[in-house]
C-alpha atoms as a PDB file:
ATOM      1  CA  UNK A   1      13.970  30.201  20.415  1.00  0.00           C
ATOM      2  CA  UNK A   2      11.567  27.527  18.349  1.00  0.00           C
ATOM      3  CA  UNK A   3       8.200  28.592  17.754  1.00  0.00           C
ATOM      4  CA  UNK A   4       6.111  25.343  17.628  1.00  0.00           C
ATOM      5  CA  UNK A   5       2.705  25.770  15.791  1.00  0.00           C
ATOM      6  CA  UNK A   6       0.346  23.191  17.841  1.00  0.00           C
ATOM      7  CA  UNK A   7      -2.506  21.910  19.108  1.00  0.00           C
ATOM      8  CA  UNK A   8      -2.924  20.496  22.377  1.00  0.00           C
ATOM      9  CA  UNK A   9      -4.505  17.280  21.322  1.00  0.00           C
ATOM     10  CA  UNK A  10      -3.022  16.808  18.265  1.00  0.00           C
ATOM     11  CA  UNK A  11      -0.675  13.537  18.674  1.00  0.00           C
ATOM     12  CA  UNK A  12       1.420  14.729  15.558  1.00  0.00           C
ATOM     13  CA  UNK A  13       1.782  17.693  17.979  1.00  0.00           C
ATOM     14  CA  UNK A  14       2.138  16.402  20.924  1.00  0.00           C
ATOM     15  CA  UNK A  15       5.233  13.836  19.460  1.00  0.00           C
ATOM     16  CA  UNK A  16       7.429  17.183  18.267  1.00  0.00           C
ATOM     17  CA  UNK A  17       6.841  18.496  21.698  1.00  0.00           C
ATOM     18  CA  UNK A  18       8.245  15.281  23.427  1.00  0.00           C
ATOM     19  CA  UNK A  19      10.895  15.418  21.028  1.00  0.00           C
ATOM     20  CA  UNK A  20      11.737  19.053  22.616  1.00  0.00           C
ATOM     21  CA  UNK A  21      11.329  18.477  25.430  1.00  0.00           C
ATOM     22  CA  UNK A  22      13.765  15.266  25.592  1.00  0.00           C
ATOM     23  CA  UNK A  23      16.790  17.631  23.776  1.00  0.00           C
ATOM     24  CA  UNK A  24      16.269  20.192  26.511  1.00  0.00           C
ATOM     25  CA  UNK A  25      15.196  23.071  24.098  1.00  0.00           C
ATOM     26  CA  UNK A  26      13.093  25.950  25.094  1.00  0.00           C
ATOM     27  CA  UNK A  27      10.432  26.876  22.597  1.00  0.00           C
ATOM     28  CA  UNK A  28       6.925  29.025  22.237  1.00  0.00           C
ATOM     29  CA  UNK A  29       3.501  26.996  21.336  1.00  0.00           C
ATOM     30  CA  UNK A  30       1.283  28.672  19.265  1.00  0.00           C
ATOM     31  CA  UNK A  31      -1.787  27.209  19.498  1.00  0.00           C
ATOM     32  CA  UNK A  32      -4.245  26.407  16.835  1.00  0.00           C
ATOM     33  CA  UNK A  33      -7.515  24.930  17.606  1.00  0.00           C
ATOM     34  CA  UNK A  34      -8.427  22.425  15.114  1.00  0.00           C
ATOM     35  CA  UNK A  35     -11.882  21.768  15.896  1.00  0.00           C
ATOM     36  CA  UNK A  36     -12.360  25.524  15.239  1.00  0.00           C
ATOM     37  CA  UNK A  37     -10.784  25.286  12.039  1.00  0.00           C
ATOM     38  CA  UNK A  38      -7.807  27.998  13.234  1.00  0.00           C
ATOM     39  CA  UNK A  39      -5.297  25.749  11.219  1.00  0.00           C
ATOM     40  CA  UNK A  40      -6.985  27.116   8.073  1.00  0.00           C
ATOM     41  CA  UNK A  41      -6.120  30.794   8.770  1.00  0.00           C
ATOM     42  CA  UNK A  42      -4.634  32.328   5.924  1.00  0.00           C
ATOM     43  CA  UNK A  43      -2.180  33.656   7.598  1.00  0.00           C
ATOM     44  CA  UNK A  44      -0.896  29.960   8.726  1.00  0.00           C
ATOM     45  CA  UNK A  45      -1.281  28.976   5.077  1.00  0.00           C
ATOM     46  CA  UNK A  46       1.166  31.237   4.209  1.00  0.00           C
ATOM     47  CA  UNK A  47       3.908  29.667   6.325  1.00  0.00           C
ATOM     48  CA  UNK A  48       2.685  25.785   6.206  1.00  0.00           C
ATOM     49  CA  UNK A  49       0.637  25.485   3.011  1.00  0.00           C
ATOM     50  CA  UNK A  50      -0.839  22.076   3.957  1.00  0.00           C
ATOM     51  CA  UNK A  51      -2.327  23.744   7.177  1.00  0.00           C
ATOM     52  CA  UNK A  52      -1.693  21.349   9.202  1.00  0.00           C
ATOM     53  CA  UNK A  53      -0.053  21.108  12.614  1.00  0.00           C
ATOM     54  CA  UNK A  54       3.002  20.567  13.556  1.00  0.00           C
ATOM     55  CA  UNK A  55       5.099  23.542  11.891  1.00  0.00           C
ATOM     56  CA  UNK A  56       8.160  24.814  14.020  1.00  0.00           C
ATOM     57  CA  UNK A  57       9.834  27.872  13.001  1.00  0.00           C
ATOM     58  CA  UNK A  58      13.508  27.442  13.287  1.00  0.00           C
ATOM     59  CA  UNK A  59      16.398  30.118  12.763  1.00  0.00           C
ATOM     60  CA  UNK A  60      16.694  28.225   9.297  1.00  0.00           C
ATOM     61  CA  UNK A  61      13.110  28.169   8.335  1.00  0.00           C
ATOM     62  CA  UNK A  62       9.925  26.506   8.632  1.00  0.00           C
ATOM     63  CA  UNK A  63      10.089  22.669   9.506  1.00  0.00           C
ATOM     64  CA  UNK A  64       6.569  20.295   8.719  1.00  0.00           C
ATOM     65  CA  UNK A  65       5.606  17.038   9.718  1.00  0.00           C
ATOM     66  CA  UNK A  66       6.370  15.671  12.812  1.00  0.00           C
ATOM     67  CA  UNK A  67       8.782  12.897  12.241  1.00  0.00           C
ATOM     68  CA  UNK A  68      10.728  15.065   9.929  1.00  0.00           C
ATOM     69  CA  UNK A  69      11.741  17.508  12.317  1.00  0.00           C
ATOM     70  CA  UNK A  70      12.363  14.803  14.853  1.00  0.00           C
ATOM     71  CA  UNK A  71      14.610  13.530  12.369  1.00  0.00           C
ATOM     72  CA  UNK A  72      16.011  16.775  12.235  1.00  0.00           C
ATOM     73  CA  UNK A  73      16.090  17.345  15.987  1.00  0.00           C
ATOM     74  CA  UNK A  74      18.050  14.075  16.420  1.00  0.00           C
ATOM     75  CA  UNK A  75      20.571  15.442  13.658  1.00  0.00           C
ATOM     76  CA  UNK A  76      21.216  18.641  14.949  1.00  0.00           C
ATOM     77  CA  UNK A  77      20.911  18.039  18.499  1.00  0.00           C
ATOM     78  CA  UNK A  78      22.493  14.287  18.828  1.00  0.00           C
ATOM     79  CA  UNK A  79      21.726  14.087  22.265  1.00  0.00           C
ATOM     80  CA  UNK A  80      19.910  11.926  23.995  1.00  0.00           C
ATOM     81  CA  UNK A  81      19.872   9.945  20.808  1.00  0.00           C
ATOM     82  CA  UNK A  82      16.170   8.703  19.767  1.00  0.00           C
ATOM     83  CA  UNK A  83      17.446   5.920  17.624  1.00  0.00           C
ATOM     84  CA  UNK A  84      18.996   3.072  18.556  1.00  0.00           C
ATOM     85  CA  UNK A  85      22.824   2.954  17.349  1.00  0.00           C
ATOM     86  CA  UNK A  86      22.663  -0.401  15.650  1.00  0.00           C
ATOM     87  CA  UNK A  87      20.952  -0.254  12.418  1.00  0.00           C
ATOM     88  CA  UNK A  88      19.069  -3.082  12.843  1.00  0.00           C
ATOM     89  CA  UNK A  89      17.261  -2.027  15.940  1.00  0.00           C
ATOM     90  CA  UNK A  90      17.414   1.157  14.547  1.00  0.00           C
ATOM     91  CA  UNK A  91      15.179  -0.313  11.424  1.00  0.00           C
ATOM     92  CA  UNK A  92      12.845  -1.767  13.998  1.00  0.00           C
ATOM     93  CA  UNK A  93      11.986   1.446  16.322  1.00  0.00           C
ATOM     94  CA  UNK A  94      11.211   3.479  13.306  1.00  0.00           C
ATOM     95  CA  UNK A  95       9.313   0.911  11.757  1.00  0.00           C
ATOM     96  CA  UNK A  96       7.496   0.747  15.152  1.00  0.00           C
ATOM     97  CA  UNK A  97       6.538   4.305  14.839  1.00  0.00           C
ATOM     98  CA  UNK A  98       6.036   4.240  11.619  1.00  0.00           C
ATOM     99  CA  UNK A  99       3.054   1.781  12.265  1.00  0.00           C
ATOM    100  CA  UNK A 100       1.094   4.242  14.111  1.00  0.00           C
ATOM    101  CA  UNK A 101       2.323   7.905  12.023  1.00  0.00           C
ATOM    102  CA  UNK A 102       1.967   6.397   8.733  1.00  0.00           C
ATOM    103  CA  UNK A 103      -0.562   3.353   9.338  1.00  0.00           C
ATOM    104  CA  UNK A 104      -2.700   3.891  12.236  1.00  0.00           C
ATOM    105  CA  UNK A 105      -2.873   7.628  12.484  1.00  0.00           C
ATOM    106  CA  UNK A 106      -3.450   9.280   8.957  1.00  0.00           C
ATOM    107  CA  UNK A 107      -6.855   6.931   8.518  1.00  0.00           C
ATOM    108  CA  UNK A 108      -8.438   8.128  11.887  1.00  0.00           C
ATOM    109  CA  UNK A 109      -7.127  12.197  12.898  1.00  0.00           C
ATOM    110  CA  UNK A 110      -9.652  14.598  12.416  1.00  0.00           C
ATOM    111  CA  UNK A 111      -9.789  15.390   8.700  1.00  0.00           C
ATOM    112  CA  UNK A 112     -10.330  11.855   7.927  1.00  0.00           C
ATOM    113  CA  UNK A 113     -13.521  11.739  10.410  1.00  0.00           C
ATOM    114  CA  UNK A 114     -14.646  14.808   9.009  1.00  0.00           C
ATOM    115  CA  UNK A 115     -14.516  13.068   5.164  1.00  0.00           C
ATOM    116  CA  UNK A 116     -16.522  10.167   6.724  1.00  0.00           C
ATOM    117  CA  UNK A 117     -19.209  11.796   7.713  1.00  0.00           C
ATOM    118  CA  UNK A 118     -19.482  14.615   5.035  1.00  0.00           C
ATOM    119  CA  UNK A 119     -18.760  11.859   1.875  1.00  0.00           C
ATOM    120  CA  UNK A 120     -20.268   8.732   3.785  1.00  0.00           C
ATOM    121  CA  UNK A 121     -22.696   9.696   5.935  1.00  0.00           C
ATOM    122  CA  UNK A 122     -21.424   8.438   9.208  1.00  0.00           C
ATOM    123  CA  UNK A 123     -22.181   9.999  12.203  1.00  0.00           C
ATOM    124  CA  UNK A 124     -20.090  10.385  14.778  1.00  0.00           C
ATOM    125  CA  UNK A 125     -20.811   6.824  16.353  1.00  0.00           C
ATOM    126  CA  UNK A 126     -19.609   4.816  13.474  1.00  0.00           C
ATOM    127  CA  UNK A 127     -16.918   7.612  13.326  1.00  0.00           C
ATOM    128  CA  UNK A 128     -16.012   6.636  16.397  1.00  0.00           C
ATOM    129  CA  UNK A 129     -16.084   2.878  15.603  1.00  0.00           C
ATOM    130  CA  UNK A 130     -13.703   3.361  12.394  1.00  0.00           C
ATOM    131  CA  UNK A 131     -11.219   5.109  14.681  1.00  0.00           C
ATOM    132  CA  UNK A 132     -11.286   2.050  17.111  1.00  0.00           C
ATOM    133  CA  UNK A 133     -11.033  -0.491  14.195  1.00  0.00           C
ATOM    134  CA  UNK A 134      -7.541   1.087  13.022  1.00  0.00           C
ATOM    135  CA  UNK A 135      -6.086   1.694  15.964  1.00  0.00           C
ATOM    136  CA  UNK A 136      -7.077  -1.497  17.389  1.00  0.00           C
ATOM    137  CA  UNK A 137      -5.154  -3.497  14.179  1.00  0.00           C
ATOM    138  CA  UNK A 138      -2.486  -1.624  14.358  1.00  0.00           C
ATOM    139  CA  UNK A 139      -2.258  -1.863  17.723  1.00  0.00           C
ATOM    140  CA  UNK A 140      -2.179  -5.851  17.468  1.00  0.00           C
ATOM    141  CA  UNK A 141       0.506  -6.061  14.975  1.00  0.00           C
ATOM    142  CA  UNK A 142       2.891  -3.800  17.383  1.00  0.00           C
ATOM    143  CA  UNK A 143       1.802  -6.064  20.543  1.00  0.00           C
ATOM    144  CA  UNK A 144       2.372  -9.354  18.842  1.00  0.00           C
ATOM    145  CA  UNK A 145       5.980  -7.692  17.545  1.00  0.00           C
ATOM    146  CA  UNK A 146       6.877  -6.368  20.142  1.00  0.00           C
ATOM    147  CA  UNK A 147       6.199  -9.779  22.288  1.00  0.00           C
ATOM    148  CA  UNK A 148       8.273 -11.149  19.366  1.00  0.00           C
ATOM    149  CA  UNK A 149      11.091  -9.366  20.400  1.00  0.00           C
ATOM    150  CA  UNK A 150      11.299 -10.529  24.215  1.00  0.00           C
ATOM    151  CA  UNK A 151       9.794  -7.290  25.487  1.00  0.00           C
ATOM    152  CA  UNK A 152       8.536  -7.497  29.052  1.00  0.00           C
ATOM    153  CA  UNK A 153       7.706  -4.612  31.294  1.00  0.00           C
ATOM    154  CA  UNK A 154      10.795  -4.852  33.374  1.00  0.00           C
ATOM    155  CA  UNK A 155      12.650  -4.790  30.561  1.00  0.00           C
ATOM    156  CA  UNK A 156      12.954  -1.125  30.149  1.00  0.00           C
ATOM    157  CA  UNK A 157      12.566   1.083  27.359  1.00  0.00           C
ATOM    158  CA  UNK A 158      11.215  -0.689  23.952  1.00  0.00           C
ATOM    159  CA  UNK A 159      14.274   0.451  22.123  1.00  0.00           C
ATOM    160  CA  UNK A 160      17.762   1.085  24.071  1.00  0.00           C
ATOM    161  CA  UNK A 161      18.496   3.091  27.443  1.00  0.00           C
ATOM    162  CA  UNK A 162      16.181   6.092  26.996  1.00  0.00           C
ATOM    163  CA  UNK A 163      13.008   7.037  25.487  1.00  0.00           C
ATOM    164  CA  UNK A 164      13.068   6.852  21.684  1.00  0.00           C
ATOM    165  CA  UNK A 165      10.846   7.229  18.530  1.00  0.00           C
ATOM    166  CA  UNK A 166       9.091   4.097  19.237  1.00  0.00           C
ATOM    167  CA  UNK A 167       7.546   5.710  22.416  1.00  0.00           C
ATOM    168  CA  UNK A 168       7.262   9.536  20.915  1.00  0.00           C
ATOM    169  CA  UNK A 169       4.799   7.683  18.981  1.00  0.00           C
ATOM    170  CA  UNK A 170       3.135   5.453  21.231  1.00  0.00           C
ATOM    171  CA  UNK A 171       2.119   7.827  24.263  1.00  0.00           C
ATOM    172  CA  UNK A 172       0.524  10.372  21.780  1.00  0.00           C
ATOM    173  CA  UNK A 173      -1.758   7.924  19.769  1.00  0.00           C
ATOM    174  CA  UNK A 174      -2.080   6.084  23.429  1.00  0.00           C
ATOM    175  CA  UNK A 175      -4.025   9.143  24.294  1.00  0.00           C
ATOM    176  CA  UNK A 176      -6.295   8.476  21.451  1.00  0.00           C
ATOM    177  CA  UNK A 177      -7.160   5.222  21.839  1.00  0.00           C
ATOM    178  CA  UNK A 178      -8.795   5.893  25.147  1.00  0.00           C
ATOM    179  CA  UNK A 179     -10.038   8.849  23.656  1.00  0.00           C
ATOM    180  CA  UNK A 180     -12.110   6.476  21.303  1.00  0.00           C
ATOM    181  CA  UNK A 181     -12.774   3.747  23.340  1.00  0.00           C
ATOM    182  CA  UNK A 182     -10.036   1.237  22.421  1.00  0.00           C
ATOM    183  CA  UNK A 183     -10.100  -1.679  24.539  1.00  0.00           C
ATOM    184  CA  UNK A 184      -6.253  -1.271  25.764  1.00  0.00           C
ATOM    185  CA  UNK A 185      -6.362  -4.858  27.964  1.00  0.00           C
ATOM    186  CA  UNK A 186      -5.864  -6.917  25.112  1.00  0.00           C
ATOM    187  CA  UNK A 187      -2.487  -4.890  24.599  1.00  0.00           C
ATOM    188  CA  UNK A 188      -0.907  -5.593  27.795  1.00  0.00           C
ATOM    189  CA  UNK A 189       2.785  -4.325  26.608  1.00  0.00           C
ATOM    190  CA  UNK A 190       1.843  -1.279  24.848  1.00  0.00           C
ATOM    191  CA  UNK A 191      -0.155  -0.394  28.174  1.00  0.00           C
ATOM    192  CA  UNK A 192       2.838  -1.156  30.009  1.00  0.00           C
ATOM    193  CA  UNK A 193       5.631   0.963  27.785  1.00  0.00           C
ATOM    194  CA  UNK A 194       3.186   3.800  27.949  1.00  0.00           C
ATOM    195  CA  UNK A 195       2.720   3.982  31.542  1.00  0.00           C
ATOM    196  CA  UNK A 196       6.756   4.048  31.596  1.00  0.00           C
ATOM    197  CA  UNK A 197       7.022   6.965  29.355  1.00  0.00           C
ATOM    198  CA  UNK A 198       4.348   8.847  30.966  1.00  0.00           C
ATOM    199  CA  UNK A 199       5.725   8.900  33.943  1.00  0.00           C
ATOM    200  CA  UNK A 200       9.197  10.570  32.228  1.00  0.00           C
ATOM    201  CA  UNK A 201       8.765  14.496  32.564  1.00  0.00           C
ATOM    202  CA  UNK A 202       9.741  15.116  29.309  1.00  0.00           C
ATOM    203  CA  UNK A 203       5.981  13.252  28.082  1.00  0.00           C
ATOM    204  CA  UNK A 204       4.095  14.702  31.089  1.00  0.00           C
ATOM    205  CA  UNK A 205       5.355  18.130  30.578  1.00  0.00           C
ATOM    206  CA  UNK A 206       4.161  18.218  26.969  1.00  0.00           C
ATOM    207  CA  UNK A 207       1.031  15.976  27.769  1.00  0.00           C
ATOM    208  CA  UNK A 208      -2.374  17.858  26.175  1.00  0.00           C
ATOM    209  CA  UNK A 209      -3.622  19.084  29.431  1.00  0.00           C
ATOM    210  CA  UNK A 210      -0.623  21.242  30.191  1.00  0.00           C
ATOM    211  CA  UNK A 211      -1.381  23.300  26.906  1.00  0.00           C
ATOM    212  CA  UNK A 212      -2.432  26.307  26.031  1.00  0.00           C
ATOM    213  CA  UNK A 213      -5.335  26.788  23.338  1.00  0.00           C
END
Protein backbone atom coordinates (compact mmCIF):
# COMPACT_ATOMS: atom_id res chain seq x y z
CA UNK A 1 0.00 0.00 0.00
CA UNK A 2 1.25 3.78 -1.17
CA UNK A 3 0.71 6.40 1.21
CA UNK A 4 0.23 9.61 -0.90
CA UNK A 5 0.87 12.88 1.10
CA UNK A 6 -1.77 15.42 -0.63
CA UNK A 7 -3.86 18.06 -0.87
CA UNK A 8 -7.06 18.10 -2.49
CA UNK A 9 -6.49 21.11 -4.63
CA UNK A 10 -3.11 20.89 -5.16
CA UNK A 11 -2.67 20.12 -9.11
CA UNK A 12 0.92 18.70 -8.37
CA UNK A 13 -1.32 16.45 -6.20
CA UNK A 14 -3.96 15.86 -7.96
CA UNK A 15 -1.53 14.68 -11.28
CA UNK A 16 0.23 11.72 -8.92
CA UNK A 17 -3.24 10.71 -8.02
CA UNK A 18 -4.35 10.36 -11.76
CA UNK A 19 -1.23 8.69 -12.30
CA UNK A 20 -2.55 5.99 -9.58
CA UNK A 21 -5.33 5.79 -10.37
CA UNK A 22 -4.63 4.99 -14.27
CA UNK A 23 -1.99 1.90 -13.03
CA UNK A 24 -4.81 0.50 -10.92
CA UNK A 25 -2.93 0.90 -7.52
CA UNK A 26 -4.62 1.22 -4.23
CA UNK A 27 -3.13 3.83 -1.97
CA UNK A 28 -3.96 6.06 1.41
CA UNK A 29 -4.16 10.12 1.05
CA UNK A 30 -2.94 11.91 3.76
CA UNK A 31 -4.12 15.11 3.60
CA UNK A 32 -2.37 18.31 4.24
CA UNK A 33 -4.11 21.54 4.06
CA UNK A 34 -1.99 24.08 2.53
CA UNK A 35 -3.82 27.11 3.17
CA UNK A 36 -3.44 26.13 6.86
CA UNK A 37 0.10 25.78 6.53
CA UNK A 38 -0.13 21.73 7.63
CA UNK A 39 2.63 21.08 4.92
CA UNK A 40 5.04 22.85 7.31
CA UNK A 41 4.57 20.36 10.20
CA UNK A 42 7.71 19.24 11.45
CA UNK A 43 6.88 16.09 11.43
CA UNK A 44 6.31 16.22 7.40
CA UNK A 45 9.66 17.99 7.23
CA UNK A 46 11.22 15.18 8.45
CA UNK A 47 10.13 12.88 5.63
CA UNK A 48 9.94 15.60 2.60
CA UNK A 49 12.31 18.39 3.63
CA UNK A 50 11.02 20.83 0.97
CA UNK A 51 7.46 20.50 2.56
CA UNK A 52 5.80 20.39 -0.17
CA UNK A 53 3.10 18.12 -1.55
CA UNK A 54 3.19 15.44 -3.39
CA UNK A 55 5.38 12.85 -1.25
CA UNK A 56 4.31 9.08 -1.63
CA UNK A 57 5.75 6.64 0.65
CA UNK A 58 6.66 3.57 -1.22
CA UNK A 59 8.03 0.10 0.15
CA UNK A 60 11.45 1.62 -1.14
CA UNK A 61 11.21 5.00 0.36
CA UNK A 62 9.94 8.36 0.05
CA UNK A 63 9.26 9.59 -3.63
CA UNK A 64 8.93 13.84 -4.29
CA UNK A 65 7.74 15.76 -7.02
CA UNK A 66 5.09 14.80 -9.03
CA UNK A 67 6.47 14.05 -12.41
CA UNK A 68 9.23 12.11 -10.84
CA UNK A 69 7.24 9.54 -9.39
CA UNK A 70 5.10 9.42 -12.48
CA UNK A 71 8.20 8.72 -14.13
CA UNK A 72 8.70 6.19 -11.72
CA UNK A 73 5.16 4.82 -11.81
CA UNK A 74 5.46 4.38 -15.61
CA UNK A 75 8.85 2.41 -14.93
CA UNK A 76 7.76 0.15 -12.48
CA UNK A 77 4.31 -0.34 -13.45
CA UNK A 78 4.60 -0.22 -17.53
CA UNK A 79 1.10 -0.44 -17.94
CA UNK A 80 -1.07 1.55 -19.46
CA UNK A 81 1.98 3.31 -20.75
CA UNK A 82 1.80 7.32 -20.26
CA UNK A 83 4.31 7.99 -22.96
CA UNK A 84 3.98 7.59 -26.29
CA UNK A 85 6.36 4.68 -27.71
CA UNK A 86 7.99 6.71 -30.43
CA UNK A 87 10.50 9.03 -29.13
CA UNK A 88 9.56 11.72 -31.02
CA UNK A 89 6.02 11.97 -29.83
CA UNK A 90 7.32 10.89 -26.79
CA UNK A 91 9.59 14.31 -26.77
CA UNK A 92 6.44 16.21 -27.57
CA UNK A 93 3.89 14.95 -24.68
CA UNK A 94 6.45 15.61 -22.06
CA UNK A 95 7.37 18.77 -23.41
CA UNK A 96 3.57 19.44 -23.37
CA UNK A 97 3.48 18.86 -19.72
CA UNK A 98 6.37 20.23 -19.09
CA UNK A 99 4.86 23.66 -20.25
CA UNK A 100 2.43 23.79 -17.54
CA UNK A 101 4.71 21.78 -14.37
CA UNK A 102 7.75 23.65 -15.09
CA UNK A 103 6.44 26.94 -16.96
CA UNK A 104 2.99 27.74 -16.08
CA UNK A 105 2.62 26.25 -12.66
CA UNK A 106 5.74 27.05 -10.39
CA UNK A 107 5.11 31.09 -11.12
CA UNK A 108 1.39 31.01 -9.93
CA UNK A 109 0.76 27.88 -6.91
CA UNK A 110 0.35 29.19 -3.67
CA UNK A 111 3.81 30.02 -2.33
CA UNK A 112 4.45 32.19 -5.20
CA UNK A 113 1.08 34.29 -4.44
CA UNK A 114 1.97 34.37 -1.00
CA UNK A 115 5.69 36.07 -2.04
CA UNK A 116 3.64 38.58 -4.12
CA UNK A 117 1.80 39.93 -1.75
CA UNK A 118 4.19 39.74 1.33
CA UNK A 119 7.47 41.17 -0.96
CA UNK A 120 5.25 43.24 -3.51
CA UNK A 121 2.42 44.32 -2.01
CA UNK A 122 -0.25 42.83 -4.16
CA UNK A 123 -3.36 41.98 -2.91
CA UNK A 124 -5.14 39.29 -3.77
CA UNK A 125 -6.78 40.97 -6.96
CA UNK A 126 -3.62 41.59 -8.81
CA UNK A 127 -2.68 38.13 -7.30
CA UNK A 128 -5.28 36.89 -9.02
CA UNK A 129 -4.46 38.76 -12.28
CA UNK A 130 -0.67 37.41 -12.28
CA UNK A 131 -2.08 33.89 -12.02
CA UNK A 132 -4.33 34.54 -15.14
CA UNK A 133 -1.43 36.22 -17.09
CA UNK A 134 0.76 32.87 -16.85
CA UNK A 135 -1.57 30.53 -17.32
CA UNK A 136 -3.17 32.33 -20.05
CA UNK A 137 0.53 32.41 -22.12
CA UNK A 138 1.18 29.27 -21.49
CA UNK A 139 -1.93 28.23 -22.32
CA UNK A 140 -1.57 29.91 -25.93
CA UNK A 141 1.65 28.38 -26.78
CA UNK A 142 0.09 24.70 -26.04
CA UNK A 143 -3.20 25.70 -28.15
CA UNK A 144 -1.34 27.07 -31.10
CA UNK A 145 1.01 23.62 -30.80
CA UNK A 146 -1.19 21.56 -30.35
CA UNK A 147 -3.36 22.97 -33.51
CA UNK A 148 0.10 22.59 -35.12
CA UNK A 149 -0.02 19.11 -34.76
CA UNK A 150 -3.54 18.35 -36.49
CA UNK A 151 -5.30 17.93 -33.16
CA UNK A 152 -9.07 18.09 -33.40
CA UNK A 153 -11.52 16.96 -30.81
CA UNK A 154 -12.50 13.81 -32.55
CA UNK A 155 -9.24 12.98 -32.79
CA UNK A 156 -8.84 11.29 -29.52
CA UNK A 157 -6.37 11.49 -26.94
CA UNK A 158 -3.54 14.36 -27.49
CA UNK A 159 -0.85 11.76 -27.37
CA UNK A 160 -1.59 7.93 -28.46
CA UNK A 161 -4.59 5.51 -27.45
CA UNK A 162 -4.98 6.37 -23.75
CA UNK A 163 -4.59 9.13 -21.42
CA UNK A 164 -0.96 10.23 -21.02
CA UNK A 165 1.30 12.88 -19.33
CA UNK A 166 0.14 15.51 -21.59
CA UNK A 167 -3.40 15.27 -20.01
CA UNK A 168 -2.16 14.33 -16.20
CA UNK A 169 -1.07 17.78 -16.62
CA UNK A 170 -3.69 19.51 -18.33
CA UNK A 171 -6.94 18.54 -16.25
CA UNK A 172 -5.16 19.54 -12.93
CA UNK A 173 -3.93 23.11 -13.95
CA UNK A 174 -7.46 23.13 -16.06
CA UNK A 175 -8.97 23.27 -12.66
CA UNK A 176 -6.99 26.31 -11.93
CA UNK A 177 -7.56 28.32 -14.61
CA UNK A 178 -11.23 28.51 -13.87
CA UNK A 179 -10.29 28.76 -10.47
CA UNK A 180 -8.67 32.21 -11.45
CA UNK A 181 -10.75 33.36 -13.98
CA UNK A 182 -8.94 32.31 -17.19
CA UNK A 183 -10.90 32.99 -20.13
CA UNK A 184 -10.84 29.16 -21.46
CA UNK A 185 -12.88 30.14 -25.01
CA UNK A 186 -9.97 31.38 -26.63
CA UNK A 187 -8.45 27.76 -26.03
CA UNK A 188 -10.95 25.79 -27.78
CA UNK A 189 -8.67 22.41 -27.90
CA UNK A 190 -7.38 22.44 -24.49
CA UNK A 191 -11.19 22.85 -23.42
CA UNK A 192 -11.95 20.07 -25.57
CA UNK A 193 -8.99 17.40 -24.39
CA UNK A 194 -10.00 18.27 -20.89
CA UNK A 195 -13.55 17.58 -21.10
CA UNK A 196 -12.31 14.06 -22.63
CA UNK A 197 -10.17 13.23 -19.74
CA UNK A 198 -12.59 14.30 -17.23
CA UNK A 199 -14.97 12.25 -18.18
CA UNK A 200 -12.27 9.03 -17.76
CA UNK A 201 -12.82 7.66 -14.08
CA UNK A 202 -9.44 7.48 -13.40
CA UNK A 203 -9.44 11.85 -13.43
CA UNK A 204 -12.92 12.02 -11.84
CA UNK A 205 -12.11 9.64 -9.14
CA UNK A 206 -9.08 11.65 -8.04
CA UNK A 207 -10.79 15.06 -8.97
CA UNK A 208 -10.42 17.66 -5.69
CA UNK A 209 -13.93 17.30 -4.59
CA UNK A 210 -13.73 13.59 -3.92
CA UNK A 211 -10.91 14.31 -1.25
CA UNK A 212 -10.49 14.20 2.02
CA UNK A 213 -8.88 17.26 4.01
Amino acid sequence: MFRLHSFSHSSASYRVRIALALKGLDYEVVPHALPRNEHLDPAYAALNPLRRVPALETPHGVLTQSLAIIDWLDETVPEPALLPADPVERARCRAFAHVIATDIFPLQNLSTRRKLGTDFGADEAAQGRWSREVTATGFAALETETAARGWTAASGWLFGDGPSLAEICLVPHMNNARRYGVDLSVFPLLVAADAQARAHPAFASTAPETQPG
